[in-house]
Protein backbone atom coordinates (compact mmCIF):
# COMPACT_ATOMS: atom_id res chain seq x y z
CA UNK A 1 -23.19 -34.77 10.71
CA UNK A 2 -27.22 -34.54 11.42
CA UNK A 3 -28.43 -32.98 14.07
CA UNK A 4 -29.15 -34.41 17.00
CA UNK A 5 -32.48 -35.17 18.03
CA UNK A 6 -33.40 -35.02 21.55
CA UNK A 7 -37.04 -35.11 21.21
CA UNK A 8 -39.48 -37.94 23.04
CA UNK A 9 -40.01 -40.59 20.40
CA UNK A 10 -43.75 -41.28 20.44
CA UNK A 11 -45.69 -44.24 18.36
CA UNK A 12 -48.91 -43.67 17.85
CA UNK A 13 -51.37 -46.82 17.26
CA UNK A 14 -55.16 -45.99 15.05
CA UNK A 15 -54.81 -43.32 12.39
CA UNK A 16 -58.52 -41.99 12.62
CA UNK A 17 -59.96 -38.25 13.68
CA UNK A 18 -58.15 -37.34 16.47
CA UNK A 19 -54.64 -38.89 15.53
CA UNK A 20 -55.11 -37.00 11.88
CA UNK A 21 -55.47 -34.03 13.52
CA UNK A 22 -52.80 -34.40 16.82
CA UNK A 23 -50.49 -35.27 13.63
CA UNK A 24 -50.87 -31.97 12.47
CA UNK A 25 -50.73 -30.39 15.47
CA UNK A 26 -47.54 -31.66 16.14
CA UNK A 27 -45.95 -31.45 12.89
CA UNK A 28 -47.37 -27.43 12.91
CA UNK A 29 -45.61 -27.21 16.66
CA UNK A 30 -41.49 -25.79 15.92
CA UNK A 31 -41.02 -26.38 19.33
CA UNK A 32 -42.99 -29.70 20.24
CA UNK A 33 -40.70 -31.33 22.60
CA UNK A 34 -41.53 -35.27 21.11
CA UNK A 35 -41.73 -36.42 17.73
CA UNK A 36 -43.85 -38.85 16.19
CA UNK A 37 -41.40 -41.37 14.50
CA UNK A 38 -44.10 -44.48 13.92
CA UNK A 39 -47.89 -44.59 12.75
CA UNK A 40 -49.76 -48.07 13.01
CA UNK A 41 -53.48 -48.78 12.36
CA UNK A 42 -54.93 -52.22 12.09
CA UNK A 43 -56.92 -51.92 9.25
CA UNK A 44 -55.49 -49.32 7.05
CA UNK A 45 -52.83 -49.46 4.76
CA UNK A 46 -49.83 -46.77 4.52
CA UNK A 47 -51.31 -46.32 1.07
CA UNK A 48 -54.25 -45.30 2.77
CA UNK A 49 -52.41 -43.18 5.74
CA UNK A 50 -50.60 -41.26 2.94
CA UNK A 51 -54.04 -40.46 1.34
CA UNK A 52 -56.16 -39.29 3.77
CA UNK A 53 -53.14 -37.11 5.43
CA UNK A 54 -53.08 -35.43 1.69
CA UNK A 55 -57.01 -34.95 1.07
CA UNK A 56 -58.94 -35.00 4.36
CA UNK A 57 -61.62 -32.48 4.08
CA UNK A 58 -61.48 -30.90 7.47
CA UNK A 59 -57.48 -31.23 8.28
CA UNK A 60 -56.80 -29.55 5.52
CA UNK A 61 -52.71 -27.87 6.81
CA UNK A 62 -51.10 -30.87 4.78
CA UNK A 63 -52.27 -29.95 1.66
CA UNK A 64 -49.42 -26.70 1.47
CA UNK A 65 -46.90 -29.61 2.55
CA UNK A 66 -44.96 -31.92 0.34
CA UNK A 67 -46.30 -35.49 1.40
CA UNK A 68 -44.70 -38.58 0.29
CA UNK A 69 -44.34 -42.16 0.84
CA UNK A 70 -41.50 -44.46 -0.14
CA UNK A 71 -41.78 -47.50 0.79
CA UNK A 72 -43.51 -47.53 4.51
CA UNK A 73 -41.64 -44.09 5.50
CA UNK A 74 -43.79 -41.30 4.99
CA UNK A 75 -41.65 -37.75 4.15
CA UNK A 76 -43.66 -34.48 5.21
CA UNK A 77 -41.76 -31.55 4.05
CA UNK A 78 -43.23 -27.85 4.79
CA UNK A 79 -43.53 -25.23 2.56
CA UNK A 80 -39.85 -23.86 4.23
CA UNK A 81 -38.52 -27.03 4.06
CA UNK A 82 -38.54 -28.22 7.50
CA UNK A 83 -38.99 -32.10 7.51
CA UNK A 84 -40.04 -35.24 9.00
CA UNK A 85 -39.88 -38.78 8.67
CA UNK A 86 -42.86 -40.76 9.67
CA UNK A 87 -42.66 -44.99 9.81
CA UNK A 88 -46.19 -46.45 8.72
CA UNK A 89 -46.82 -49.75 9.36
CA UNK A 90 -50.71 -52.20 9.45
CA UNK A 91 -51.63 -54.39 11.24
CA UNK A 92 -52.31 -55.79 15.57
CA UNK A 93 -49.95 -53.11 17.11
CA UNK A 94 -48.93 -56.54 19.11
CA UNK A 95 -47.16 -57.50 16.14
CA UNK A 96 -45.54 -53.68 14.84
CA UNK A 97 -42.06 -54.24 13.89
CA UNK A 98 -41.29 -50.72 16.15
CA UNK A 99 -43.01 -52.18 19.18
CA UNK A 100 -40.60 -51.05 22.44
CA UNK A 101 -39.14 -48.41 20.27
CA UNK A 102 -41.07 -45.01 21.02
CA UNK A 103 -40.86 -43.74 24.76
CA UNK A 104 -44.26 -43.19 24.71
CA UNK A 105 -47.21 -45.06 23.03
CA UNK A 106 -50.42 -42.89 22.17
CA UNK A 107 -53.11 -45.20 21.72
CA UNK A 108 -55.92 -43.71 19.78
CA UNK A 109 -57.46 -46.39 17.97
CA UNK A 110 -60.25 -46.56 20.36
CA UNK A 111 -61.09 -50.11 20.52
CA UNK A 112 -58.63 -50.60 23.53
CA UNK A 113 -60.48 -47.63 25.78
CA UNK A 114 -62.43 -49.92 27.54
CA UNK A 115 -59.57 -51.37 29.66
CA UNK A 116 -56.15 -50.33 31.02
CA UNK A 117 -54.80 -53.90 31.07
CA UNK A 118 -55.29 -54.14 27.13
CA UNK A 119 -52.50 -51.84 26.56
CA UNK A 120 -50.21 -52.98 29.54
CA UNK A 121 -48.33 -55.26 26.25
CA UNK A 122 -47.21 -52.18 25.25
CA UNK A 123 -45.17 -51.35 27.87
CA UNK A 124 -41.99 -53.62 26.59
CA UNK A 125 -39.01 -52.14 25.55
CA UNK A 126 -37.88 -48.38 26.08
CA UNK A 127 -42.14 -47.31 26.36
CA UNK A 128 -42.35 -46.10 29.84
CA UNK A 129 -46.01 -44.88 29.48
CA UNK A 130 -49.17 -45.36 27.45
CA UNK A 131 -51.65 -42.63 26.86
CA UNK A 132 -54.84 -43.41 25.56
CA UNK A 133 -56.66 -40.93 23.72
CA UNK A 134 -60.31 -41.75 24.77
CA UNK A 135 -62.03 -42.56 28.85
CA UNK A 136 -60.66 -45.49 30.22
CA UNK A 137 -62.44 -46.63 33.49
CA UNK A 138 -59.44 -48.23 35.15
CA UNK A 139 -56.27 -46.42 33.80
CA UNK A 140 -53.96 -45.50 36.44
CA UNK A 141 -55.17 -41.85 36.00
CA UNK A 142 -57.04 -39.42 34.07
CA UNK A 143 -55.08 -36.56 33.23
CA UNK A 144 -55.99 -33.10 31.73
CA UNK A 145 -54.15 -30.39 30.34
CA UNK A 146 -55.14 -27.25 32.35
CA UNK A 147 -56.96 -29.55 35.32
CA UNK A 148 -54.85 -31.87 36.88
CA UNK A 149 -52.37 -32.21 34.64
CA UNK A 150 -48.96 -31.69 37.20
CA UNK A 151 -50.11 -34.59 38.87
CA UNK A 152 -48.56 -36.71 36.62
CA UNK A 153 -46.45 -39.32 38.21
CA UNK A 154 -44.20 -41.20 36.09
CA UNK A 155 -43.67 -43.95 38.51
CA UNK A 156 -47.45 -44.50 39.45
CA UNK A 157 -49.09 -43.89 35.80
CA UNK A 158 -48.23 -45.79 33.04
CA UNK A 159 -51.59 -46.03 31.55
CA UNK A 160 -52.95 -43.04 31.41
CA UNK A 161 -56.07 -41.55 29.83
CA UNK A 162 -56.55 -38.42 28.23
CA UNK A 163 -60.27 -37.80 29.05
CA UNK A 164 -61.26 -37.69 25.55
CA UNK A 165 -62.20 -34.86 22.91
CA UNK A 166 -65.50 -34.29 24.90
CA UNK A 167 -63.66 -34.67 28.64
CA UNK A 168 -60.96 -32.17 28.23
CA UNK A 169 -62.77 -28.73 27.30
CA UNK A 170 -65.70 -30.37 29.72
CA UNK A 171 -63.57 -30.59 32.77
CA UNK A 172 -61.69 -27.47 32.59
CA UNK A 173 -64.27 -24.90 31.46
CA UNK A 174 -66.67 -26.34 33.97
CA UNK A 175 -64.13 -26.35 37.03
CA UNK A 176 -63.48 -22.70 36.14
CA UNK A 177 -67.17 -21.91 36.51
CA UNK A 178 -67.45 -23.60 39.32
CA UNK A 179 -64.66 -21.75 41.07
CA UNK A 180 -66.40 -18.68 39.74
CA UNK A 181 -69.95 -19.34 40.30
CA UNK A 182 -70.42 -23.16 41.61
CA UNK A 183 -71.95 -25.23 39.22
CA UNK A 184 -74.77 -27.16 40.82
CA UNK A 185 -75.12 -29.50 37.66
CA UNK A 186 -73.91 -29.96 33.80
CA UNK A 187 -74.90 -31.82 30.68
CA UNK A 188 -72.81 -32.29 27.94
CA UNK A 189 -73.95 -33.08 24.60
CA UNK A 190 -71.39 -34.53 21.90
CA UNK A 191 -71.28 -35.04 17.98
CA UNK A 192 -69.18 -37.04 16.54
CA UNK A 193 -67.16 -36.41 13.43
CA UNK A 194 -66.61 -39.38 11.15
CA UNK A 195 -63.99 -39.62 8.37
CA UNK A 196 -65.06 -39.96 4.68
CA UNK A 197 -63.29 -42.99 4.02
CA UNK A 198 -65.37 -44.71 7.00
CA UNK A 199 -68.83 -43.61 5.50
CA UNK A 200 -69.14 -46.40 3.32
CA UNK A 201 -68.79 -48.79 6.48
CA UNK A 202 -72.01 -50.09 7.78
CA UNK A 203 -71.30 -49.69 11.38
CA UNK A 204 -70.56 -45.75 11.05
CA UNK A 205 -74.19 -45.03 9.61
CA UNK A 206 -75.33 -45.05 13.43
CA UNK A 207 -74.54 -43.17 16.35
CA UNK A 208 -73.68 -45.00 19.65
């Protein structure tokens, strides 16, 4: 008989930047503690998922893995064999066949940052919590790893934000200077990185 998995079942909705690479990091983490069993993103295909997973220029730790997609499941195989199955699907993640499925939804398609109440629908089902990988102005709390982290309350926060890929390493390594020296004032600068496949796409050539 398989063994049985006891891992949190995660969805994960927008396959862009940061998903490709907290796909890796999970699939490169032997004792990750969830498992990301479903992959949506509006606008690209699994076709598409499959491909840039296999020839991104940056995340390039897939490309000693054996990646392949029948159907709309997407096999990952490392080089010692280890496995996982991945569900693709494309489309409104409103309307994902695996909707309710995953304990946790990560939202990182960006488009729904601007509001908690946008990804409230997603909390049907067996998904206890949403956590959305960008700022969100009124999620029920802003949590970071390292920061506040522990004051995670399942009961409270079901929308929860991240921070976002500028917030996180922000937050913490300025809180530790200011417990060091007190910080009187900061200013963050940010680039962002933009896939290949999105260069072609008029509303990519400028920075917002």
């Amino acid at each position: 008989m398989p063994k049985e998995d006891n891992r949190v079942l995660v969805g994960m909705n927008g396959f862009g930047r940061f998903a490709l690479n907290l796909l890796w990091w999970w699939f490169n983490d032997r004792h990750a503690s969830y498992r990301i069993g479903f992959i949506n993103d509006e606008q690209l295909t699994p076709e598409k998922i499959s491909s840039i997973i296999k020839s991104d220029s940056l995340v390039t730790g897939f490309r000693k893995c054996k990646v392949v997609l029948t159907g709309t499941v997407l096999m990952i195989q490392a080089p010692d064999g280890r496995t996982e199955h991945v569900s693709l699907s494309s489309g409104p993640a409103e309307r994902a066949g695996w909707l309710g499925e995953p304990e946790i939804f990560f939202e990182c398609s960006g488009g729904r940052s601007s509001g908690a109440d946008l990804c409230r629908p997603f909390l049907v089902g067996k998904t206890k919590t949403v956590i959305i990988s960008a700022t969100c102005y009124d999620a029920d709390a802003t949590l970071v790893v390292g920061y506040n982290h522990e004051s995670f309350d399942p009961a409270k926060h079901k929308v929860v934000s991240y921070g976002s890929c500028t917030v996180n390493p922000g937050v913490v390594l300025t809180a530790t200077m200011n417990d060091m020296f007190c910080v009187a004032g900061c200013t963050v600068h940010v680039i962002h990185n933009v896939q290949e496949h999105r260069l072609s796409h008029g509303e990519t050539q400028t920075l917002q």
